[in-house]
Protein backbone atom coordinates (compact mmCIF):
# COMPACT_ATOMS: atom_id res chain seq x y z
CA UNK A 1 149.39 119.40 -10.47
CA UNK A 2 149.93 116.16 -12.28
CA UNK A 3 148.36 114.87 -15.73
CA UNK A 4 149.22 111.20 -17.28
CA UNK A 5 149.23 111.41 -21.09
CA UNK A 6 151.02 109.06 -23.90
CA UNK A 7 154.86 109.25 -23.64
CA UNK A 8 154.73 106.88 -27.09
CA UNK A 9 151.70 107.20 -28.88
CA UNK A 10 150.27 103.77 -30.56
CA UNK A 11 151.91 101.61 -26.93
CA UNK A 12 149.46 102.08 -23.96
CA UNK A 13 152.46 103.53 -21.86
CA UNK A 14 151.71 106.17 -20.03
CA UNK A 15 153.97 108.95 -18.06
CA UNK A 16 153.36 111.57 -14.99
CA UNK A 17 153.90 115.25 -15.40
CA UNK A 18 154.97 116.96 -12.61
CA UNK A 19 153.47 120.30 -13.28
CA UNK A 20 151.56 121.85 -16.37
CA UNK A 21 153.88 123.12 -18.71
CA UNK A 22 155.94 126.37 -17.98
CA UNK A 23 158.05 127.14 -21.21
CA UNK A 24 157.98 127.21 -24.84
CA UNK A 25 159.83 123.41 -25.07
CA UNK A 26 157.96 122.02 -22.01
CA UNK A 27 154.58 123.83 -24.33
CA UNK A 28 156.00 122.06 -27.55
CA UNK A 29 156.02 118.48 -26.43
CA UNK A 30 153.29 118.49 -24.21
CA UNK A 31 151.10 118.79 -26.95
CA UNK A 32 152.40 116.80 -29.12
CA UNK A 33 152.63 113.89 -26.57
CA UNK A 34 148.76 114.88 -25.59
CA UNK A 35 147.43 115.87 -28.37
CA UNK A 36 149.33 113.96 -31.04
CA UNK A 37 150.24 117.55 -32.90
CA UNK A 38 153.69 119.03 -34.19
CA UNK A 39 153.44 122.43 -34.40
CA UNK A 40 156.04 123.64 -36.82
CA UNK A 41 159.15 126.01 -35.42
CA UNK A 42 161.35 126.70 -37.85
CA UNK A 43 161.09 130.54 -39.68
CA UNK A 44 161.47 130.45 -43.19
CA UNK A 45 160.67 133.95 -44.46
CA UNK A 46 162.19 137.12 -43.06
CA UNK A 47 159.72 139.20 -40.89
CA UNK A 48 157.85 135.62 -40.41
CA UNK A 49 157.61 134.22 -36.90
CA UNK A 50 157.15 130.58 -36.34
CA UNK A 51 153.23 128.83 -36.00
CA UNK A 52 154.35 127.63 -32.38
CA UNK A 53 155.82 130.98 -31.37
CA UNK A 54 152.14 132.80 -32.11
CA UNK A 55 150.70 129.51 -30.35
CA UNK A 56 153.16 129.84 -26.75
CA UNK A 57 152.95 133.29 -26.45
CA UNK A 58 149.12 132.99 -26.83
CA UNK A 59 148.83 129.98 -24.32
CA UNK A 60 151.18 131.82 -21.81
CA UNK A 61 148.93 135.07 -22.82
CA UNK A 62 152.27 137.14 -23.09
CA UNK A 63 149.96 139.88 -24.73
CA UNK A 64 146.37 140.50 -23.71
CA UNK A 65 145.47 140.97 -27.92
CA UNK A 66 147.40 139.13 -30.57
CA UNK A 67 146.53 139.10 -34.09
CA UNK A 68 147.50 136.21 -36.73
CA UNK A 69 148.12 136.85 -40.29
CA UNK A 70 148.51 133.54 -42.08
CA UNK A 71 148.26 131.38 -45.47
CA UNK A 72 144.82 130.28 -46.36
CA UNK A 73 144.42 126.89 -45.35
CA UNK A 74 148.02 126.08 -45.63
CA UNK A 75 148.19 127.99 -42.43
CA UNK A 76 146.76 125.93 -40.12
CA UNK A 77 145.02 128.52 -38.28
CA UNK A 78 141.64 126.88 -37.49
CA UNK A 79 143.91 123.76 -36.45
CA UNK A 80 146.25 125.32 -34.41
CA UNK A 81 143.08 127.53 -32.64
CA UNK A 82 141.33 124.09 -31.66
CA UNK A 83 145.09 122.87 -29.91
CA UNK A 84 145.19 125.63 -28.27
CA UNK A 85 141.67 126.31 -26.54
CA UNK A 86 141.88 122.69 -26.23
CA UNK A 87 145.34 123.06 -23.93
CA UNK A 88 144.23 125.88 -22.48
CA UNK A 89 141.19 123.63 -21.28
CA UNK A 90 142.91 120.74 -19.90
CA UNK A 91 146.46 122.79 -18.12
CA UNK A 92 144.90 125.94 -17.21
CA UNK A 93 141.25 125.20 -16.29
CA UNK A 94 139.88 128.09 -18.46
CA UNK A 95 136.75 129.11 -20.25
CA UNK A 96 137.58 129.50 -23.32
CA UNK A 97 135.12 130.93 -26.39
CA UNK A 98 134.98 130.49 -30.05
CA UNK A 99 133.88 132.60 -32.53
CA UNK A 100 134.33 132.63 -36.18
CA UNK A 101 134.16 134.76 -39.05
CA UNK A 102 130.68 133.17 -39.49
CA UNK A 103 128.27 130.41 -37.44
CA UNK A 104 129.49 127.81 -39.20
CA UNK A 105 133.20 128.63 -38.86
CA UNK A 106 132.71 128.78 -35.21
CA UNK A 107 131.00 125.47 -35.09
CA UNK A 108 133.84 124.35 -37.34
CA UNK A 109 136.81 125.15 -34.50
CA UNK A 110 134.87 123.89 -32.28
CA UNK A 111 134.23 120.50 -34.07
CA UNK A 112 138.30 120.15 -34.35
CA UNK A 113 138.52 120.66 -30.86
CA UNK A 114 135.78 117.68 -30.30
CA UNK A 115 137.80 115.54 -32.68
CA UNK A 116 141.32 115.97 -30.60
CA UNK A 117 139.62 114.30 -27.66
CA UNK A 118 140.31 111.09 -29.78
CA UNK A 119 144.35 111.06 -29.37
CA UNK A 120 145.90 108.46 -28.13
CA UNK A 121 147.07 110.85 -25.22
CA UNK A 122 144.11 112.70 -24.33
CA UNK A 123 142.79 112.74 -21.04
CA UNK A 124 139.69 111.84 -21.62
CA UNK A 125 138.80 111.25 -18.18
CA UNK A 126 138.69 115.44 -17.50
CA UNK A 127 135.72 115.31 -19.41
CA UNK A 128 132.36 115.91 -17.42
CA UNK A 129 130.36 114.95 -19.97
CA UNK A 130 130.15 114.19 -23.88
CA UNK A 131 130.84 117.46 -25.78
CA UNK A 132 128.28 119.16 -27.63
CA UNK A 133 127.95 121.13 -30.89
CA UNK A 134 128.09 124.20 -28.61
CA UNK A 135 130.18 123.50 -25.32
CA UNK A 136 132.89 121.67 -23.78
CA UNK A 137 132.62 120.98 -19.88
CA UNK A 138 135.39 120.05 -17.63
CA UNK A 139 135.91 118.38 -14.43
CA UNK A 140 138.47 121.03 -13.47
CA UNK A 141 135.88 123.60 -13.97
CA UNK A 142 136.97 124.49 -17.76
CA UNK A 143 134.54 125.03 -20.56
CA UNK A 144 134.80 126.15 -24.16
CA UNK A 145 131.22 127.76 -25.21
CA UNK A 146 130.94 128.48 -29.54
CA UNK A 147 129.70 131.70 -30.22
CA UNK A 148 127.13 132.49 -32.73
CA UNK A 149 128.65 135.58 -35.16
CA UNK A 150 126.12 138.50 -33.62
CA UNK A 151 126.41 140.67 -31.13
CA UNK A 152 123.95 139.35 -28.97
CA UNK A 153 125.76 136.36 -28.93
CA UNK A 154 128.96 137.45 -27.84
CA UNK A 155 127.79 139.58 -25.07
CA UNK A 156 127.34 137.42 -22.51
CA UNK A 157 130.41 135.53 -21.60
CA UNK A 158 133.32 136.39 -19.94
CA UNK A 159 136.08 133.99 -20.54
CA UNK A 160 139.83 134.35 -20.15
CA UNK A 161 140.33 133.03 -23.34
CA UNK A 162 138.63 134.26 -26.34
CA UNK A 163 139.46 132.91 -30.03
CA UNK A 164 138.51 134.41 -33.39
CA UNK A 165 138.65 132.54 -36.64
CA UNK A 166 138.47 134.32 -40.10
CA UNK A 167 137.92 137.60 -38.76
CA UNK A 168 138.13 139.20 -42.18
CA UNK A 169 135.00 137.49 -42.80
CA UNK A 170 133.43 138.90 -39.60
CA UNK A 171 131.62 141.73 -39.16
CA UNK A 172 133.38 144.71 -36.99
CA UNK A 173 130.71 145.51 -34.75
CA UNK A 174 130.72 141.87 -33.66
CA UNK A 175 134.50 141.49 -33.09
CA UNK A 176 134.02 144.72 -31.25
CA UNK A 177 131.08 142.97 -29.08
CA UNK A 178 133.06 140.44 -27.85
CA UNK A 179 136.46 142.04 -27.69
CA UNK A 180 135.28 143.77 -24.58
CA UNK A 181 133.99 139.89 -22.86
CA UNK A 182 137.28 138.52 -21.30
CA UNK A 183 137.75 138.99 -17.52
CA UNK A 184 140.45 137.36 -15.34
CA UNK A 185 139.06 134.67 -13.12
CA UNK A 186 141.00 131.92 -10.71
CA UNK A 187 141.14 128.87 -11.59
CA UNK A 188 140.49 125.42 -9.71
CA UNK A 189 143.20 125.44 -8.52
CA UNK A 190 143.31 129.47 -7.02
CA UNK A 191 145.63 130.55 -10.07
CA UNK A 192 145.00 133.69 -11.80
CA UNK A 193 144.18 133.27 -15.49
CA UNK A 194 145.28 136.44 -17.50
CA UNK A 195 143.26 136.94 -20.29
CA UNK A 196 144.39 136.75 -23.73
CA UNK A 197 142.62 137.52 -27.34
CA UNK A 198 143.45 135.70 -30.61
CA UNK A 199 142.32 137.01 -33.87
CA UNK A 200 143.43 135.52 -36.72
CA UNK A 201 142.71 135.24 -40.23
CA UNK A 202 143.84 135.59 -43.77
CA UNK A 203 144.10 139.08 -45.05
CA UNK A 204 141.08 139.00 -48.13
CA UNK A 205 139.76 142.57 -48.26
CA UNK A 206 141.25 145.65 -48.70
CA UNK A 207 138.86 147.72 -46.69
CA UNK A 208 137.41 144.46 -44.35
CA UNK A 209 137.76 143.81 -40.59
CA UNK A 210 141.25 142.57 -40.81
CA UNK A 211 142.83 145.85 -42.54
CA UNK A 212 141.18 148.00 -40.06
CA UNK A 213 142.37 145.44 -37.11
CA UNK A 214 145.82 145.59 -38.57
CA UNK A 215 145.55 148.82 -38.12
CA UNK A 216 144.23 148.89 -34.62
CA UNK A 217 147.14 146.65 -33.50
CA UNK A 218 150.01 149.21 -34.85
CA UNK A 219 147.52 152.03 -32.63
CA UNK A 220 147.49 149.55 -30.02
CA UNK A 221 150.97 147.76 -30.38
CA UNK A 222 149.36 144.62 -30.61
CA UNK A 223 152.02 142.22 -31.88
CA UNK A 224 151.30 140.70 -35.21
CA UNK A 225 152.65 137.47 -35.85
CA UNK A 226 152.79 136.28 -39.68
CA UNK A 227 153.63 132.51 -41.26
CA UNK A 228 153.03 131.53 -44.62
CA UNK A 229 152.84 127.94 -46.30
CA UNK A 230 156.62 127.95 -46.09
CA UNK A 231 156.71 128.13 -42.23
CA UNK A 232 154.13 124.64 -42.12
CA UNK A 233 156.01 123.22 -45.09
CA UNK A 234 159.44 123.35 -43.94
CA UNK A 235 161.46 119.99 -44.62
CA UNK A 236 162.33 119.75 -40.43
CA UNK A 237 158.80 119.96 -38.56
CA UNK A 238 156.56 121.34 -41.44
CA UNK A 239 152.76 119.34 -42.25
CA UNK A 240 153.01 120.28 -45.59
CA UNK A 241 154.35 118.56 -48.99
CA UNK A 242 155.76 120.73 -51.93
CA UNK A 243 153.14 118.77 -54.06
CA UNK A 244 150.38 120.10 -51.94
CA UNK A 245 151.47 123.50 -52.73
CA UNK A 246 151.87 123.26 -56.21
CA UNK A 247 148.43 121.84 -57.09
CA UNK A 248 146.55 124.53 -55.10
CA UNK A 249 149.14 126.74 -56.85
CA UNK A 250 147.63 125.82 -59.91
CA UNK A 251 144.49 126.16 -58.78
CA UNK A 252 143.82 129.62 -57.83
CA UNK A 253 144.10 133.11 -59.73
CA UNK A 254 147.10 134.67 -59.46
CA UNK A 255 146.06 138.21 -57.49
CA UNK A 256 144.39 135.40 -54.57
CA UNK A 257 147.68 133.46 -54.34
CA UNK A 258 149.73 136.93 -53.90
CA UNK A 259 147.50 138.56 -51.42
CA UNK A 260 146.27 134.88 -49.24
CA UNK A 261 148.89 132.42 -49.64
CA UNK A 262 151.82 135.05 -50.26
CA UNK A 263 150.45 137.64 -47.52
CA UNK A 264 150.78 140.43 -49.33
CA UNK A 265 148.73 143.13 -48.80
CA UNK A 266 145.49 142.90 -50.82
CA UNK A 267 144.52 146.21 -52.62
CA UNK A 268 141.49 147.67 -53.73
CA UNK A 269 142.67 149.28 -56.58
CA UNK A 270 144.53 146.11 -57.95
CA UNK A 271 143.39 143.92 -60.95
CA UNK A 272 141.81 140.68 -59.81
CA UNK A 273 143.02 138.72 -63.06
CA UNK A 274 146.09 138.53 -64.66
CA UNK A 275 146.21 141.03 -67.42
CA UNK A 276 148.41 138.97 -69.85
CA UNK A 277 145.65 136.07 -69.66
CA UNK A 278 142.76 138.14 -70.42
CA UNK A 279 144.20 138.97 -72.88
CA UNK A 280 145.13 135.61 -74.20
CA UNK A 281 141.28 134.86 -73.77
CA UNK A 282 139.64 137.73 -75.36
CA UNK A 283 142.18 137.19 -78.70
CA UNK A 284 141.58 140.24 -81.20
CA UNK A 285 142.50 137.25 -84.30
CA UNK A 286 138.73 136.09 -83.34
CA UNK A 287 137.23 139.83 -84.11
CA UNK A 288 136.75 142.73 -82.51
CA UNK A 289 133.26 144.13 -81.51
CA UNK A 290 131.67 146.39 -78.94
CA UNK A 291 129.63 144.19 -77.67
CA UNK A 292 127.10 146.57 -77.17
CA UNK A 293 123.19 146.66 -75.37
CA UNK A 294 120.59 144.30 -77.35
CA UNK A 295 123.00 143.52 -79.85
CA UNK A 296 123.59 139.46 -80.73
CA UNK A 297 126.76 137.98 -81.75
CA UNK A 298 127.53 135.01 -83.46
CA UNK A 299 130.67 133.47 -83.32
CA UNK A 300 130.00 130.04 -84.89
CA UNK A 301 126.37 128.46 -85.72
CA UNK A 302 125.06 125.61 -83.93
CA UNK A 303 126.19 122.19 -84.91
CA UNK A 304 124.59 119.03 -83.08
CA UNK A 305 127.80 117.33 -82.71
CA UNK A 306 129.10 119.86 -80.07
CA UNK A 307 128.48 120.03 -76.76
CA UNK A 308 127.57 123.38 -75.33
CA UNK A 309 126.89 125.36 -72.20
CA UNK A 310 125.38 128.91 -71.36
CA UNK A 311 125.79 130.97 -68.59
CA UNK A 312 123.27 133.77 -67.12
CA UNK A 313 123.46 136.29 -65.27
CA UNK A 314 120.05 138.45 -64.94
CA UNK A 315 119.84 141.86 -64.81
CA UNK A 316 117.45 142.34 -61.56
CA UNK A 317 117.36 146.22 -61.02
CA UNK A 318 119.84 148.62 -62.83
CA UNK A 319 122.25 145.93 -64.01
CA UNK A 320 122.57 143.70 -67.92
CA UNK A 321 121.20 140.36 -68.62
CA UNK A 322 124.42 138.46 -70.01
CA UNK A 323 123.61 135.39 -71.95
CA UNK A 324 127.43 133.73 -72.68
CA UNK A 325 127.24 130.71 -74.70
CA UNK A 326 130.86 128.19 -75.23
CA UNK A 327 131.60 124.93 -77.37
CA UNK A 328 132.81 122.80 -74.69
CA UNK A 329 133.57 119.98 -76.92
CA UNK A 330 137.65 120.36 -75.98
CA UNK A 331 139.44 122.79 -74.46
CA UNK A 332 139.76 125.45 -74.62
CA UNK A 333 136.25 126.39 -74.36
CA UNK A 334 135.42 128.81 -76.73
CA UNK A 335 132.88 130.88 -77.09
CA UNK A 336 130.35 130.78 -79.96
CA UNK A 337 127.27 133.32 -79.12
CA UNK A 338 126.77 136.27 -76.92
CA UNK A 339 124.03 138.72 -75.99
CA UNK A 340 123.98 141.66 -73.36
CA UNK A 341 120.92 143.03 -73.15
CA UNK A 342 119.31 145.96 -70.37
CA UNK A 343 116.87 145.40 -68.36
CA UNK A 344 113.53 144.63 -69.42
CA UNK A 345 110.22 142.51 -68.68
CA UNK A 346 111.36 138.85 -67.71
CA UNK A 347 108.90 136.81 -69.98
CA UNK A 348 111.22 139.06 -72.83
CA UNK A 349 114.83 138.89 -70.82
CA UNK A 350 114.13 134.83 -70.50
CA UNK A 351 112.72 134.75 -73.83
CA UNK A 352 116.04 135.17 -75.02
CA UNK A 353 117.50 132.24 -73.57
CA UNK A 354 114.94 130.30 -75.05
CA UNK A 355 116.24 131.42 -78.03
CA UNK A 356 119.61 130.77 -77.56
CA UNK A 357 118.69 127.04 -75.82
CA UNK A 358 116.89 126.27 -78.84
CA UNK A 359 119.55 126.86 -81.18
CA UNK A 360 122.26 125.12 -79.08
CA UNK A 361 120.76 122.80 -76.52
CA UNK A 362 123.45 121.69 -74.51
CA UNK A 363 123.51 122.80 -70.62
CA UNK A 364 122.21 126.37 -68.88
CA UNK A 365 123.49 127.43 -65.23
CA UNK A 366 121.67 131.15 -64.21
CA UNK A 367 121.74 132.74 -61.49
CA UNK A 368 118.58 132.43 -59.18
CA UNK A 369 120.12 134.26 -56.37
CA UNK A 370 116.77 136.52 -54.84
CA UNK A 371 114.58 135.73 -57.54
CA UNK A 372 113.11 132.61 -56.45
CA UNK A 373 111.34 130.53 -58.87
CA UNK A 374 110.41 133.51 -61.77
CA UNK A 375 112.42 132.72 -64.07
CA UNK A 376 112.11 129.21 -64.05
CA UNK A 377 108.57 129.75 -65.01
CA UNK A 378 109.39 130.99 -67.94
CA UNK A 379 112.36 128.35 -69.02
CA UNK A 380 111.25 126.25 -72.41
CA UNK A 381 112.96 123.13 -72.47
CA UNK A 382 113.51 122.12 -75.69
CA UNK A 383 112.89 118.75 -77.26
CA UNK A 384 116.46 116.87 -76.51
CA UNK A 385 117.16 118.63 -73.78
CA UNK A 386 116.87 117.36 -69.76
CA UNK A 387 115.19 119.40 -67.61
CA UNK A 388 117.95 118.52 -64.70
CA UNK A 389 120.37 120.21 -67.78
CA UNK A 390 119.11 123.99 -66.73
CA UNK A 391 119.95 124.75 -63.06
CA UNK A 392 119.48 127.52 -61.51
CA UNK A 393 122.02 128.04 -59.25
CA UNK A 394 122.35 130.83 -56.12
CA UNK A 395 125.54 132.82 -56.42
CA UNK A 396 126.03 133.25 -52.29
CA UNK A 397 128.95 132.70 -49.57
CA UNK A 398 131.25 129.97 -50.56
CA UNK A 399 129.50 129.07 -53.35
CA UNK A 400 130.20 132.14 -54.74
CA UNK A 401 133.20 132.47 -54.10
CA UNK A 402 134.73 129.32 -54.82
CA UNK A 403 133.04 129.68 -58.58
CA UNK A 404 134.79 133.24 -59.44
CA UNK A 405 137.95 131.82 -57.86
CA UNK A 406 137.68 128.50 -60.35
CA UNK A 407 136.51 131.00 -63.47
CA UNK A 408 139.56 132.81 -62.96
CA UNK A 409 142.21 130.18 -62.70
CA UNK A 410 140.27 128.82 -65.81
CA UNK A 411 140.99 132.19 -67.33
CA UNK A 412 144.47 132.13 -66.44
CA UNK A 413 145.43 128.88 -67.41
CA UNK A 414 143.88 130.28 -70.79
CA UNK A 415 140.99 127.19 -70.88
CA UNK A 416 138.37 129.57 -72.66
CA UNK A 417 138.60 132.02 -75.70
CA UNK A 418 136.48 134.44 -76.93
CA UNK A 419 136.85 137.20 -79.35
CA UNK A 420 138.11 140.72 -78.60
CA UNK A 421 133.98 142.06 -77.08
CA UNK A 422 135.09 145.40 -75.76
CA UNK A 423 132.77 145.96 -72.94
CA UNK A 424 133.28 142.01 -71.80
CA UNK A 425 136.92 142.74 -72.04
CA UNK A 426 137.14 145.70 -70.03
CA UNK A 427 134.98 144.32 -67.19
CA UNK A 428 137.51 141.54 -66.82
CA UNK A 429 140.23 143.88 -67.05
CA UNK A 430 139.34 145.84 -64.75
CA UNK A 431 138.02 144.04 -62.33
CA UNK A 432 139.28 144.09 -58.36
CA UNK A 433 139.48 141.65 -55.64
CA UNK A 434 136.91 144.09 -53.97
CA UNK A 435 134.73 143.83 -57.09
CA UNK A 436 134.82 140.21 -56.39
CA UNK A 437 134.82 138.80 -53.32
CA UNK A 438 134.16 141.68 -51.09
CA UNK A 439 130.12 141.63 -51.60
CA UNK A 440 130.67 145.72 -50.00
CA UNK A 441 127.87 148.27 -51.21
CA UNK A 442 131.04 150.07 -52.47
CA UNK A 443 131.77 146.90 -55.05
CA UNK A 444 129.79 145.15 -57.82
CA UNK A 445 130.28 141.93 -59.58
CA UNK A 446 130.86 142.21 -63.15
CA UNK A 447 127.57 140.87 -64.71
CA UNK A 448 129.93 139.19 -67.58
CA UNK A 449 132.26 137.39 -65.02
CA UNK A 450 129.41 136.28 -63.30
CA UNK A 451 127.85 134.65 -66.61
CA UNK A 452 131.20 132.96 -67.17
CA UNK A 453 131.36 131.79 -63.59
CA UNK A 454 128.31 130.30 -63.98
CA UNK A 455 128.66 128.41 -67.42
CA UNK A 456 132.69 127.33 -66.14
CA UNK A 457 130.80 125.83 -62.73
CA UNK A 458 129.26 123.50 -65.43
CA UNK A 459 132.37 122.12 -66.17
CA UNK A 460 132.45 118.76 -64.71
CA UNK A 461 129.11 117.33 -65.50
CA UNK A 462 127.58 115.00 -68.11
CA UNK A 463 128.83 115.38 -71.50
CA UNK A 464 127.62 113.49 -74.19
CA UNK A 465 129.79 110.47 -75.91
CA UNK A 466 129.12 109.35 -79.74
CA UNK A 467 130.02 106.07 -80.66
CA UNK A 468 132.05 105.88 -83.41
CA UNK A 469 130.05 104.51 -86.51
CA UNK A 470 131.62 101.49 -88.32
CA UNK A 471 131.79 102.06 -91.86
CA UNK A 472 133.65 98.79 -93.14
CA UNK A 473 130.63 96.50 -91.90
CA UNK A 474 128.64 94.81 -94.36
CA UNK A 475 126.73 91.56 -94.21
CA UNK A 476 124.84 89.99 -97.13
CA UNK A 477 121.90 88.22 -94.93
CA UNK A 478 120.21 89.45 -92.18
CA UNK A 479 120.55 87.48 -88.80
CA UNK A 480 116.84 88.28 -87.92
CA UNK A 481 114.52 85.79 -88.94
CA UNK A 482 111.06 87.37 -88.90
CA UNK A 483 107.97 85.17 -88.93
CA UNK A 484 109.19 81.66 -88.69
């Protein structure tokens, strides 16, 4: 079998292959002549394994199951995924399938696999038709097919190839759906394909469908194969620039950087924030109080020349209506009123916002998320402040996530203060990665990290400017002349 791809990418010159590849260096440059990718080889870290080792051993399917444990996004995981169904496509003539931790993630894999068709050296010409959103057809009889994350979706194929995305996002009776789908088949060509399972994802939860996969592969003796930002940063083949590193570095709380960048080994009973800055945050020199149900504190009265923000979180069954207002004006933002209340009727729990937005102004962000429009029935806008300045905002997937993840690298790069409120205090101290990501019946949200969250995701919009008022000006006559 022969393929022509780019021997120089960016000249038109093209080469003949003699056979598909058959070895880890023949693997190496194929692809990167084809597909215009170099996949990193160097180990770094002890116990680490190169990105291209997990990627040969899966192409050759040296192991029916495999599992990836790698860096959030510095990994390259989804990227390396699309290469290889993509390769597996074009040499081997196999169906491949794609599912991820969630529709869109699937459809996301599937999308970088769409986009590699654009290299200089792909072989476009294998292509039986224009790819879809959903499948991939071959003229060699390959397909890739994106899965849907249910189980009725992932029952019906049977490919040789089957690749899972952010499993840890994914739920286990799906993963267990499809695991059961991949069947040998001949290609084309008469060659047998083995079949061969990828899952890979970052290790978030300490009790999700990666730990108990982990697991499963030590049963099994599934190999494992772990890289971390230093493997796809590494000064000889690496994608990644030290700068990169350090500015999501900065960006993230500490506990996520350990357990998703780090790979350590995420753990329910941990503390999601770092102790030292929570306590930097809640300083005792501001006061100490309890903080306690229906009680109003006062840090520092209004004053029209600030700017200010509040953050809600409702109370919708069993849970406390937090009402967390800051002085943005400079940071650090610091706090200057707080309520916690049970609870209670909504005309009376959003009553007490209109309160508080009447005293301040300044911006609101509560949480809508399964309430729907009630409580914006009862929102007063006051006079001087927009309507489009109180949004309601649903706390859900990403969104969610992204804003505790952001309110806790706030917290740690101490950007907001707040006196010593005991039960405020405690929540954020004690606080787990389970508490706040996992979205488990077993975890809860704190309903005081979840008012900050929402006031912090404020932090980039309109603020107001004064101009500066010129006191030296004086002029004897006025340039107007009225009535002439």
């Amino acid at each position: 079998m022969a393929t022509k791809i780019d021997s120089r990418p960016g000249t038109g010159q093209k080469f003949v292959l003699s056979r598909w590849p058959q070895t880890n260096e023949e693997l190496w440059w194929w692809v990167r002549a084809t597909w215009g990718v170099t996949i990193p080889r160097q180990v770094v870290c002890p116990g680490h394994v190169s990105p291209f080792d997990a990627f040969a051993d899966a192409y050759f399917a040296r192991n029916s199951v495999a599992v990836w444990k790698a860096s959030r996004g510095f990994g390259g995981k989804t990227q390396l995924l699309s290469i290889l169904g993509m390769s597996e496509l074009v040499s081997l003539g196999a169906f491949v399938t794609i599912l991820g931790g969630s529709g869109a993630q699937s459809l996301r894999v599937h999308e970088t696999m769409t986009e590699a068709w654009y290299s200089l050296g792909a072989p476009r010409e294998l292509l039986a038709k224009d790819p879809t959103k959903f499948d991939t057809f071959l003229t060699n009889g390959a397909k890739a097919r994106t899965l849907m994350a249910s189980t009725a979706s992932v029952r019906g194929p049977h490919p040789q190839r089957m690749r899972l995305d952010e499993i840890d996002e994914m739920e286990l009776k799906v993963l267990e759906s499809a695991q059961g789908q991949p069947m040998r088949k001949k290609n084309k060509d008469g060659v047998l394909l083995e079949t061969n399972t990828v899952m890979s994802s970052t290790h978030q939860y300490s009790d999700g469908t990666m730990s108990k996969i982990l697991k499963r592969a030590e049963a099994q003796n599934w190999p494992v194969y772990n890289w971390c930002f230093r493997e796809t940063s590494n000064p000889i083949d690496g994608w990644l620039s030290e700068d990169e590193i350090e500015r999501k570095r900065g960006e993230i709380p500490i506990s996520m950087w350990d357990s998703e960048y780090e790979l350590q080994e995420p753990s329910f009973e941990g503390r999601a924030i770092d102790g030292d800055s929570i306590d930097a945050m809640f300083n005792p020199a501001w006061g100490v109080v309890e903080g306690g149900e229906g009680k109003y504190i006062e840090v520092e009265a209004p004053n029209r020349d600030r700017d200010y923000v509040t953050g809600v979180d409702w109370a919708k069954h069993r849970d406390y209506t937090i009402i967390w207002t800051f002085d943005t004006t400079k940071e650090p933002w610091r706090t200057v009123a707080f309520e916690r209340i049970n609870r209670r009727p909504w005309p009376m729990m959003v009553g007490r916002l209109n309160e508080r937005l009447a005293m301040y102004g300044g911006k609101v962000a509560h949480d809508a998320t399964g309430i729907g429009s009630v409580v914006d029935d009862y929102i007063v806008v006051p006079r001087g402040v927009r309507p489009q300045d109180v949004k309601a905002v649903i706390m859900a997937g990403k969104n969610r996530s992204d804003m505790i993840t952001n309110y806790i690298s706030a917290i740690e790069k101490r950007l907001l203060v707040a006196p010593r409120i005991t039960t405020v205090y405690d929540e954020h101290r004690f606080a787990t990665p389970d508490d706040l990501y996992n979205g488990s019946s077993s975890s809860h949200l704190p309903d005081s990290i979840a008012a900050g969250a929402l006031a912090w995701s404020l932090r980039n919009t309109w603020r107001r400017i004064s101009a500066p008022v010129v006191l030296t000006m004086q002029r004897d006559v006025s340039p107007w002349k009225i009535g002439e």
